[in-house]
Protein backbone atom coordinates (compact mmCIF):
# COMPACT_ATOMS: atom_id res chain seq x y z
CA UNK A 1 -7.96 4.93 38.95
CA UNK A 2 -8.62 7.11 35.38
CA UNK A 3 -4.77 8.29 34.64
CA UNK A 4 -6.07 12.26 35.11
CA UNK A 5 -6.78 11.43 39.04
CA UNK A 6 -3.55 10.18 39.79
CA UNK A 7 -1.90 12.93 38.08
CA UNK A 8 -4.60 15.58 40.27
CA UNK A 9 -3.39 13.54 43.70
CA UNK A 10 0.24 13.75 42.80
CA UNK A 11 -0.09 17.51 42.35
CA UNK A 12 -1.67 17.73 45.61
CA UNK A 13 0.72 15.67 47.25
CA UNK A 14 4.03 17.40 45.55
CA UNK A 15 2.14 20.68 46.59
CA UNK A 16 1.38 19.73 50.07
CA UNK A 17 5.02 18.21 50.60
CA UNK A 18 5.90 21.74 49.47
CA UNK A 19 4.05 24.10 51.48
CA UNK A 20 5.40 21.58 54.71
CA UNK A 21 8.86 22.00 53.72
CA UNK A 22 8.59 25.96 53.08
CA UNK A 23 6.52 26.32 56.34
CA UNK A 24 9.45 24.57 58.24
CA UNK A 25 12.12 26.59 56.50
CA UNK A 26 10.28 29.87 57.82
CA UNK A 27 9.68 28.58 61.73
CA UNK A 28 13.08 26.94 61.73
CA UNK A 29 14.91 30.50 61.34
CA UNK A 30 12.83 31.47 64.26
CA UNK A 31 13.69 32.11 67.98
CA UNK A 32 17.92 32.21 66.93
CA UNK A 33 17.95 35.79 67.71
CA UNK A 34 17.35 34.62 71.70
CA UNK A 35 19.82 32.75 72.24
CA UNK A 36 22.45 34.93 71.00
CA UNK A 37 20.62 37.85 73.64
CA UNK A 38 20.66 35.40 76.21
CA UNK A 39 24.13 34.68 75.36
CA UNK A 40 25.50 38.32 75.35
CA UNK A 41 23.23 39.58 78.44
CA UNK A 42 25.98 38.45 81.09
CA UNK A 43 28.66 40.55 78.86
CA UNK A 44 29.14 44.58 79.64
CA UNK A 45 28.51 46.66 76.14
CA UNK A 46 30.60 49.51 75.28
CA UNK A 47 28.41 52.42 74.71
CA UNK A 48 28.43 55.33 72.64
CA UNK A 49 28.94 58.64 74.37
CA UNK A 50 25.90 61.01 73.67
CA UNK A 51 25.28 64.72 75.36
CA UNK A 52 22.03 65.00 77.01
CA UNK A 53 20.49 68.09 77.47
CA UNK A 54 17.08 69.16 79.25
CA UNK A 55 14.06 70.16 77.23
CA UNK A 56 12.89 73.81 77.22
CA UNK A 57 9.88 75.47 76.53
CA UNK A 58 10.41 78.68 74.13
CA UNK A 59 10.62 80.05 70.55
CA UNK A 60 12.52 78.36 67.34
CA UNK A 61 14.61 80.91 66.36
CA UNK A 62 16.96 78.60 63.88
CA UNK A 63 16.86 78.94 60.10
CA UNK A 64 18.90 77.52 57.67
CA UNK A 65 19.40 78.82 54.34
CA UNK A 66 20.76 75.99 51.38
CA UNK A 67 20.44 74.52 48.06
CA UNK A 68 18.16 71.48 47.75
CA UNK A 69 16.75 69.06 45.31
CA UNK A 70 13.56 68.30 46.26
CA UNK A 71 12.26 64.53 45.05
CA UNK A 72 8.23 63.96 46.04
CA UNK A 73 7.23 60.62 48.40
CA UNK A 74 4.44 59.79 45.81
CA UNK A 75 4.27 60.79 41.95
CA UNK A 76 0.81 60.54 39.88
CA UNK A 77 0.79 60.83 35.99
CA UNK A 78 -2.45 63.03 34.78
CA UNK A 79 -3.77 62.18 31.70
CA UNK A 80 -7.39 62.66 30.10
CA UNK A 81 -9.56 59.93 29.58
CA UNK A 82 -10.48 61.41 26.06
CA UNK A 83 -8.31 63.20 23.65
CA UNK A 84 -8.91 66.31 21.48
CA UNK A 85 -7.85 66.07 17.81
């Protein structure tokens, strides 16, 4: 074998090794989360107390009047494609 195939089949192989080892370090963290449900099921949680209320149909009568910084989701620079000297 020329000495620029081996080095092309032990880049493969180092690259195949890899991908196996990184695809069982992703499916090995996998399913934990179960066992610790399963494991906590048969235990009684504390809650947090809420008030619960009924809907109702009707008019929003509420405003609020305050200071506020307003900071946009998405920003878009505008520039011309062509300048004028």
């Amino acid at each position: 074998m020329s000495d620029q195939r081996r080095v092309r089949l032990t880049r493969r192989r180092a690259a195949a090794i890899a991908c196996l080892i990184a695809a069982g370090a992703l499916l090995s963290g996998c399913g934990k989360g179960k066992e610790k449900e399963a494991a906590g099921a048969g235990r009684e949680r504390g809650g947090t107390p809420v008030m619960v209320e009924s809907a109702v149909r009707g008019a929003i009568d509420h405003m609020v009047a305050a200071d506020a910084v307003l900071y946009p989701i998405n920003q878009a620079n505008v520039t011309p494609k062509i300048t004028l000297l």
